[in-house]
Protein backbone atom coordinates (compact mmCIF):
# COMPACT_ATOMS: atom_id res chain seq x y z
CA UNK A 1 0.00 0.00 0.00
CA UNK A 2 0.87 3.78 -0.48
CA UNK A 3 1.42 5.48 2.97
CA UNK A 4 2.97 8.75 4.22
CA UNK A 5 6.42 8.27 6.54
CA UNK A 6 7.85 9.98 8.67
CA UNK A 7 11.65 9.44 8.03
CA UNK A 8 12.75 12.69 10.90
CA UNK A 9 12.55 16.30 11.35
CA UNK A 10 10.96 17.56 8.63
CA UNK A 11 11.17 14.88 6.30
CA UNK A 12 8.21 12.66 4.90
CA UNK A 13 7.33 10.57 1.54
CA UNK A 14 4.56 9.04 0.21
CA UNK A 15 5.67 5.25 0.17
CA UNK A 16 5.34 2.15 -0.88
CA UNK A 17 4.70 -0.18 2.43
CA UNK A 18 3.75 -3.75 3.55
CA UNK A 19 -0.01 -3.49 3.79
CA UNK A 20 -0.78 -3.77 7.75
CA UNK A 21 -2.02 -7.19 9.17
CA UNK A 22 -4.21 -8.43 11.87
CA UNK A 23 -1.29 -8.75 14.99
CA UNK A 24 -3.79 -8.83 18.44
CA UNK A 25 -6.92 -10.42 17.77
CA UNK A 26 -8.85 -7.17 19.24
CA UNK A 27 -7.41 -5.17 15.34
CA UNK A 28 -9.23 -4.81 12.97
CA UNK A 29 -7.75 -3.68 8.95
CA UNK A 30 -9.40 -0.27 7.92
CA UNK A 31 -9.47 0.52 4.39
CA UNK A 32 -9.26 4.26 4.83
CA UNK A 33 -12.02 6.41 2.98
CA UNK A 34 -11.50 9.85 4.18
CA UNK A 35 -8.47 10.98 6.41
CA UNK A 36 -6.88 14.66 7.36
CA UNK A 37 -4.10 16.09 8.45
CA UNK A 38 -4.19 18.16 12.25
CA UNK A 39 -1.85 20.58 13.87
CA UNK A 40 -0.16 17.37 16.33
CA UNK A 41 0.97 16.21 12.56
CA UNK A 42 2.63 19.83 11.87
CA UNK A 43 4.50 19.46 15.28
CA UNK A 44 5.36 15.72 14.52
CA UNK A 45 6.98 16.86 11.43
CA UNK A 46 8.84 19.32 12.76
CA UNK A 47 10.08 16.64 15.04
CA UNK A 48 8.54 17.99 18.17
CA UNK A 49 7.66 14.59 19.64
CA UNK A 50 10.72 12.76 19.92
CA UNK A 51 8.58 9.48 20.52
CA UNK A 52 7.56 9.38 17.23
CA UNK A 53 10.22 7.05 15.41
CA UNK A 54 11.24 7.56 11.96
CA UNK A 55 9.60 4.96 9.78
CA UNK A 56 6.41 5.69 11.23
CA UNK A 57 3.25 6.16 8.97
CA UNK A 58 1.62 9.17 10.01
CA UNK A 59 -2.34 10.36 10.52
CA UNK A 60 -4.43 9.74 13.71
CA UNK A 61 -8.02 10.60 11.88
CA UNK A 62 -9.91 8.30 9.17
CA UNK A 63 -13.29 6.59 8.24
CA UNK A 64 -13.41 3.46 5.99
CA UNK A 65 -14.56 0.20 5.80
CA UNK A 66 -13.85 -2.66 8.25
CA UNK A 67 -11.50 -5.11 5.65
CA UNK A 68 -10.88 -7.87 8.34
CA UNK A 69 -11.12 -8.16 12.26
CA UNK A 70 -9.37 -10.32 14.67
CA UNK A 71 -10.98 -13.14 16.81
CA UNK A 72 -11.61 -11.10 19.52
CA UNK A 73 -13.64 -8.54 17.75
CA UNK A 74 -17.02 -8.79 18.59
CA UNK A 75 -18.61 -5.93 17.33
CA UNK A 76 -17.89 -4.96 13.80
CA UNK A 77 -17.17 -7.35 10.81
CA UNK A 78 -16.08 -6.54 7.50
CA UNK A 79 -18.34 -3.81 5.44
CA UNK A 80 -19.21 -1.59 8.56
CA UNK A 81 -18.61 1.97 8.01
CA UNK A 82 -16.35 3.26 10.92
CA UNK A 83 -14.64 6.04 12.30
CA UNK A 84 -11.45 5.55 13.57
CA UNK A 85 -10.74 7.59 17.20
CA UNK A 86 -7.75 9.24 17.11
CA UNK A 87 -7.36 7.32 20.67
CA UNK A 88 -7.15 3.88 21.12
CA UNK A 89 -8.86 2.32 23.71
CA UNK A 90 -8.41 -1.06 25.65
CA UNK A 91 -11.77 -0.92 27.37
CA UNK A 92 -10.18 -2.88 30.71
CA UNK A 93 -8.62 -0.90 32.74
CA UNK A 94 -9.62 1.95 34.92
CA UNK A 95 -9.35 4.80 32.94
CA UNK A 96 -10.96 3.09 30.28
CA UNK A 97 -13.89 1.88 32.04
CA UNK A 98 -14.33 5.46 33.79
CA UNK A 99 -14.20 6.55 29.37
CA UNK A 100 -10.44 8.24 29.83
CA UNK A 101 -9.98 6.88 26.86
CA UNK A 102 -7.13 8.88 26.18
CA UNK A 103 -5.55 8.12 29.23
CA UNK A 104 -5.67 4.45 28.75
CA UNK A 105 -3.13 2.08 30.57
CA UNK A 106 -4.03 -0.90 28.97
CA UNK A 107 -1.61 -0.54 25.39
CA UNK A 108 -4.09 2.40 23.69
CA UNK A 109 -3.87 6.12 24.65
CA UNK A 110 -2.55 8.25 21.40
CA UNK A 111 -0.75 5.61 19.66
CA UNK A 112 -1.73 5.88 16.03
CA UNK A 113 0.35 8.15 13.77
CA UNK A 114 2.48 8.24 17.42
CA UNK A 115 3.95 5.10 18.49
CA UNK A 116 2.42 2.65 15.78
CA UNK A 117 1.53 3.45 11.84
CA UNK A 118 -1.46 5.79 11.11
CA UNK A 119 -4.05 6.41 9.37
CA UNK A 120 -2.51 8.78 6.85
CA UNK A 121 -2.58 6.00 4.31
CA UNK A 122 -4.15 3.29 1.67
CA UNK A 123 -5.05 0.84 5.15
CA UNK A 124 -4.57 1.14 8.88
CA UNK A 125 -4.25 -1.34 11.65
CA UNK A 126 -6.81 -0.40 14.34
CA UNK A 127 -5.86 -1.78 17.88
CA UNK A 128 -8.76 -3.02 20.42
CA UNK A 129 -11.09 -2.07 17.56
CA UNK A 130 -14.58 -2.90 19.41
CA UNK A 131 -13.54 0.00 21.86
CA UNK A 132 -11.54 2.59 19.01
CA UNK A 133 -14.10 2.28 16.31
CA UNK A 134 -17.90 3.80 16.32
CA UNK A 135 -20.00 2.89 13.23
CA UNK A 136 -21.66 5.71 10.97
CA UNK A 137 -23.95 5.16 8.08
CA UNK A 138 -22.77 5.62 4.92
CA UNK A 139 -25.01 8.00 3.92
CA UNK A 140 -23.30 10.55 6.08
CA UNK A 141 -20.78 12.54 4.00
CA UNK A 142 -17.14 11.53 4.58
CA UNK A 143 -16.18 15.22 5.23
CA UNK A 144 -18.54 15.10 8.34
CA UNK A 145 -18.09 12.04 9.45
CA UNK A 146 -13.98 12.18 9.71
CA UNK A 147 -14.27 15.65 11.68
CA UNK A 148 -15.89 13.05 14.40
CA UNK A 149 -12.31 11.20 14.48
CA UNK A 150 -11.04 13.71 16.72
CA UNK A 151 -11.53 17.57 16.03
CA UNK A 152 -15.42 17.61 17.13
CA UNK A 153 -14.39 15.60 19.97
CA UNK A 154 -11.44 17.91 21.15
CA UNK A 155 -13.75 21.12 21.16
CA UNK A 156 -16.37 19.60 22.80
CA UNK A 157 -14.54 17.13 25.42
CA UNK A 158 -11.42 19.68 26.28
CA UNK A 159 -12.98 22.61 25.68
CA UNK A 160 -16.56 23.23 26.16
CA UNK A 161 -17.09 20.77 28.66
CA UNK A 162 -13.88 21.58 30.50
CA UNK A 163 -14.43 24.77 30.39
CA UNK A 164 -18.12 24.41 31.69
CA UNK A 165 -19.87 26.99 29.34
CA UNK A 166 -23.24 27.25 30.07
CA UNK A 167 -26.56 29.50 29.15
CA UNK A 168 -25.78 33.19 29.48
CA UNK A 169 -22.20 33.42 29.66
CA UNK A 170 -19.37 35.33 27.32
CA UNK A 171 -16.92 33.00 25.96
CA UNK A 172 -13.67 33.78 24.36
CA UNK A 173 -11.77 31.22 22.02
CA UNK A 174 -8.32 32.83 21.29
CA UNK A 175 -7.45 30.74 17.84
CA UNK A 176 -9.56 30.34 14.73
CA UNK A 177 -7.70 27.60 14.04
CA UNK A 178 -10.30 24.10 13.01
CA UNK A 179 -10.39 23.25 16.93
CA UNK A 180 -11.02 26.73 17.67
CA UNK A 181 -13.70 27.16 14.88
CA UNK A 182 -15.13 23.84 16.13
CA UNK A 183 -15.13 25.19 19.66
CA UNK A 184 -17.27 28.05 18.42
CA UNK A 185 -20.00 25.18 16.69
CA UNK A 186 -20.42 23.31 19.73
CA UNK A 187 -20.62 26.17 22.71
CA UNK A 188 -23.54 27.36 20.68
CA UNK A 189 -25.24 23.82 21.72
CA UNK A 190 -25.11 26.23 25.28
CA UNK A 191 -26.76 28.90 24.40
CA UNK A 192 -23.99 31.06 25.91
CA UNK A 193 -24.72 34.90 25.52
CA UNK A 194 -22.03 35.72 22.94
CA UNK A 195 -18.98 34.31 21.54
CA UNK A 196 -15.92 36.25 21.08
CA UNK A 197 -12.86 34.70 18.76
CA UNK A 198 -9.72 36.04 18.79
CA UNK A 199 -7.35 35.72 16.33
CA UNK A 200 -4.47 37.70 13.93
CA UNK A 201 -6.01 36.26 10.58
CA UNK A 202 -8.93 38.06 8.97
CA UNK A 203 -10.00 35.76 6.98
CA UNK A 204 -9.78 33.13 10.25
CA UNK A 205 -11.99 35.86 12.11
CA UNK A 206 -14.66 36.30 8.69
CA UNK A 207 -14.66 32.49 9.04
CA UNK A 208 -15.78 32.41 12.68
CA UNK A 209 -18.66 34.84 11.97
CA UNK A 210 -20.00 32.44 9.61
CA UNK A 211 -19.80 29.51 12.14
CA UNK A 212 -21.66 31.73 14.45
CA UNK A 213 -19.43 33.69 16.27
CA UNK A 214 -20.80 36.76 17.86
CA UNK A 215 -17.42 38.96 17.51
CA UNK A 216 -13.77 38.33 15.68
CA UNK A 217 -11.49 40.70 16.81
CA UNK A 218 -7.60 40.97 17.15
CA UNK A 219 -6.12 40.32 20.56
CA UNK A 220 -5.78 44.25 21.69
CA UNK A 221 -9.63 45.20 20.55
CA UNK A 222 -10.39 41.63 22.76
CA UNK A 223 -8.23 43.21 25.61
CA UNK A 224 -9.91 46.59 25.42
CA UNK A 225 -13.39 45.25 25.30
CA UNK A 226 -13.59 42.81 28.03
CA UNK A 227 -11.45 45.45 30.62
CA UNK A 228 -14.55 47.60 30.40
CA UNK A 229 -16.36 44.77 32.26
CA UNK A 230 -15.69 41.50 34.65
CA UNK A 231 -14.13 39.78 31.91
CA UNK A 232 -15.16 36.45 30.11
CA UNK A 233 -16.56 33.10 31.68
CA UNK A 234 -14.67 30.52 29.51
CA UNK A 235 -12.04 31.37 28.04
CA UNK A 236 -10.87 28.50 25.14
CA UNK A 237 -6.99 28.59 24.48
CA UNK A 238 -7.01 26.67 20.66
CA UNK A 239 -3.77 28.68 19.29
CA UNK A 240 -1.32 26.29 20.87
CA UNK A 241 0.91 29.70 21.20
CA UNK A 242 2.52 30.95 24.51
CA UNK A 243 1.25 34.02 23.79
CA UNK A 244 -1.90 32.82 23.49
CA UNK A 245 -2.04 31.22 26.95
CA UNK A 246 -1.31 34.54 28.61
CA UNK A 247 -3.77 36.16 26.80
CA UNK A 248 -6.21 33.79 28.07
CA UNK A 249 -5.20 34.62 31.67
CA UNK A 250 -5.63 38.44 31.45
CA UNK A 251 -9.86 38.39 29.47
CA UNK A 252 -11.02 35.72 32.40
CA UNK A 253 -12.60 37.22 34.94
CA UNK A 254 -12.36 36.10 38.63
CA UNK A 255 -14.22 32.96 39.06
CA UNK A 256 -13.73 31.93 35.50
CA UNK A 257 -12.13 29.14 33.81
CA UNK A 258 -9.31 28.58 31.66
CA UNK A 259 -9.80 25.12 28.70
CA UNK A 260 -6.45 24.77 27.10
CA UNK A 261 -6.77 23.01 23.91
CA UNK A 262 -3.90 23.57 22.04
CA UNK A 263 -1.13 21.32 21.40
CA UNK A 264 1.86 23.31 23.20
CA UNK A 265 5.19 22.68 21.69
CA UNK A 266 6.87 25.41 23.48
CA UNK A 267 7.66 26.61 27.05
CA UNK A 268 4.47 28.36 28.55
CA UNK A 269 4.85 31.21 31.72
CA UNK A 270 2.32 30.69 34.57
CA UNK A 271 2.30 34.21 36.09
CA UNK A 272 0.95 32.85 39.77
CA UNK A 273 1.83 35.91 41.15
CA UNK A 274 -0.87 37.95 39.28
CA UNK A 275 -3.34 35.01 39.17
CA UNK A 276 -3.33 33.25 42.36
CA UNK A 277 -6.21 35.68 43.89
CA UNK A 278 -8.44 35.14 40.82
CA UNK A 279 -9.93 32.28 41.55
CA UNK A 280 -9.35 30.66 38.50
CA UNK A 281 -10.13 27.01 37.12
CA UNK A 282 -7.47 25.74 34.22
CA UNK A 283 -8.10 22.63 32.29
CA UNK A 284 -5.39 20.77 30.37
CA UNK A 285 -6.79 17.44 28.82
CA UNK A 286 -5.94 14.89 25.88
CA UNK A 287 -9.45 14.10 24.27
CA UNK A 288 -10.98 10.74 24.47
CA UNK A 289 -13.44 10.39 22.07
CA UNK A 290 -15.75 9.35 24.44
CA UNK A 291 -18.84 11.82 22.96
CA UNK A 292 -18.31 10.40 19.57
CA UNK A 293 -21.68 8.40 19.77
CA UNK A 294 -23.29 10.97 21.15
CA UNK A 295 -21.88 14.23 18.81
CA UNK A 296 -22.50 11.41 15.65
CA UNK A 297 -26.30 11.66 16.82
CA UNK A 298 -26.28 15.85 16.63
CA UNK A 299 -24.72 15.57 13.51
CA UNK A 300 -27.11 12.98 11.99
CA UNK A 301 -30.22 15.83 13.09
CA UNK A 302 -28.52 18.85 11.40
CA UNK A 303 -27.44 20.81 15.05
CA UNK A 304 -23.88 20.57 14.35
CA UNK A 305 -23.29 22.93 11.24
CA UNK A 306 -19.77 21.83 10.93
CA UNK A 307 -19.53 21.34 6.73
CA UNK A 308 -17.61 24.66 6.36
CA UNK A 309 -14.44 23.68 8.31
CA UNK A 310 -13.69 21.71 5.30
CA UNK A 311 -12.17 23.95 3.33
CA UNK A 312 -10.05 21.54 0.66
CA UNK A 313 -10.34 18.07 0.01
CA UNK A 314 -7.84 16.13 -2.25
CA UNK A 315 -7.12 13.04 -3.32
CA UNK A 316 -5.26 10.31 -1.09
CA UNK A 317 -1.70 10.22 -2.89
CA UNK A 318 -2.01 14.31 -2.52
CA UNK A 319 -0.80 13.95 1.19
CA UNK A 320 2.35 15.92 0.87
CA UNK A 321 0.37 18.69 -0.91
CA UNK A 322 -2.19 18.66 2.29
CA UNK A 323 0.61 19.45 3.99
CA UNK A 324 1.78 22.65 2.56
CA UNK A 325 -2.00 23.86 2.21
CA UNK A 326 -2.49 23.43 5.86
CA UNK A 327 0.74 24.44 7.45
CA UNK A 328 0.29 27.81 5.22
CA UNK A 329 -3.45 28.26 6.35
CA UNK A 330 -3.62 31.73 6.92
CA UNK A 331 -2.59 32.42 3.66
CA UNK A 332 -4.36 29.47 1.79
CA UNK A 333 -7.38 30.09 3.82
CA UNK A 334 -7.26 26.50 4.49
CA UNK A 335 -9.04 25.15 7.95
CA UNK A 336 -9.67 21.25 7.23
CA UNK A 337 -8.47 19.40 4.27
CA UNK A 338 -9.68 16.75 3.71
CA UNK A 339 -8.12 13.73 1.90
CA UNK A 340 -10.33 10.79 -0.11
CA UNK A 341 -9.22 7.34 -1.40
CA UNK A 342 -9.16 7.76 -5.04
């Protein structure tokens, strides 16, 4: 099969590889349908996780059709229409069983596109499938369903519910990045009383307003505005950016919380001796995946408009290309981009 690798820092070709093979009898084989590229698969190629071995196929987001399953797999057999988490999942131990999915001790956690080969390719070996797998009809459109892989997940799991927005208040998402943008879709499922996104891009903050943000505005109008009053409830950090952190710290008010999203491949400064009288709730999290089911149903009934996040789609053997559109986003304008089999 054709696959991307990772062969170190900056460095990765679309390959010829040994198509994957049933190993545990909890896999499953995934022919991959639909699969995109995130912002973890920018750092990873910039070689900011240093467990990521060269070699490695990339990609931790997909949907295709169950090809074969193991013994153990009791729940899908081949010709089911899956998503593939972006977190595996044992199901046995602790974390797993209290849906930490991401935190799983059992062999799962973030492993695909990380410590085993992704999804960023013709096939993909899915570990303890019956637990990393949810099904999805096929008449949902691929562009949907893969945003359910992980990005829909993320906003919802680390940052809205993290973050505990509720009816009535002001929330503040600094980054119109996808999970940002995401973030925006699913606080509106709060009925919060506005939503202000933050962000340098323009075109980011024009995209935001048509997801149904209340307000884009640059970091120093955001500043100005929220001083005038107690500040915002939830504030989302999506950028990933140091910067963006501290920003975060200075529009919550007292009382408020702090849902760090981003992946942070950088240093970040804690200034405790401004906040530690605030009163202040900060969430870190990896996502789970656990609300998959249960964001697949919104979806299915039209209350998660999420269709404009994909912004390019290309065909699978494109991957490098995907690449360069998304790492240059602000200038292609590009938010998802989506890759099919061809």
């Amino acid at each position: 099969m054709r696959a991307l690798v990772y062969h170190g820092p900056s460095h990765t070709s679309w390959d010829t590889v040994p198509d994957p093979v049933i190993e545990e009898a909890t896999d499953a084989v995934v022919r991959v349908d639909a699969t995109t590229v995130c912002g973890t698969d920018l750092h990873i190629r910039r070689g900011d996780f240093a467990e990521v071995k060269p070699g490695t196929v990339l990609g931790h987001e997909a949907v295709g059709e169950v090809v074969e399953t193991g013994g153990q797999v009791h729940h899908l057999r081949p010709g089911d229409q899956v998503i593939v988490s972006s977190v595996s999942a044992c199901g046995d131990c602790r974390e797993c069983r209290d849906g930490r999915y991401g935190q799983c001790r059992g062999g799962g956690g973030w492993i695909l596109g990380n410590l085993i080969d992704g999804t960023q390719a013709e096939f993909v070996r899915v570990p303890f499938a019956d637990h990393s797998t949810t099904r999805c009809t096929s008449d949902l459109p691929l562009d949907d369903a893969v945003l359910l892989a992980e990005l829909l997940p993320t906003a919802y799991e680390v940052g809205v519910r993290n973050g505990h927005v509720g009816p009535g208040d002001t929330v503040v998402v600094v980054g119109a990045g996808p999970v940002g943008l995401a973030s925006v879709v699913v606080a509106r499922l709060y009925s919060p009383r506005r939503i202000i996104v933050v962000d340098l891009a323009g075109a980011r903050l024009e995209a935001a307003a048509r997801l149904g943000a209340d307000a884009g505005e640059s970091p120093g109008e955001m500043i100005a505005d929220l001083s005038e009053g107690p500040g915002a409830d939830v504030v989302i950090e999506a950028s990933g950016d140091p910067d963006g952190f501290v920003l975060c710290t200075r529009a919550v008010r007292a009382g408020g919380h702090i849902a760090t999203i981003g992946t942070h491949g950088r240093p970040v400064t804690l200034h405790l001796e401004s906040l530690w009288r605030k009163n202040l709730t900060i969430s870190t999290g990896q996502v789970d995946t656990s609300s998959t089911p249960w964001l697949l149903e919104l979806m299915r009934f039209g209350r998660l408009p999420v269709s404009p996040l994909v912004t390019h789609t290309l065909d699978l053997g494109r991957m490098e290309d995907a690449y360069e559109v998304f790492a240059r986003g602000t200038g292609t304008g590009a938010l998802k981009v989506v890759l099919h089999r061809e």
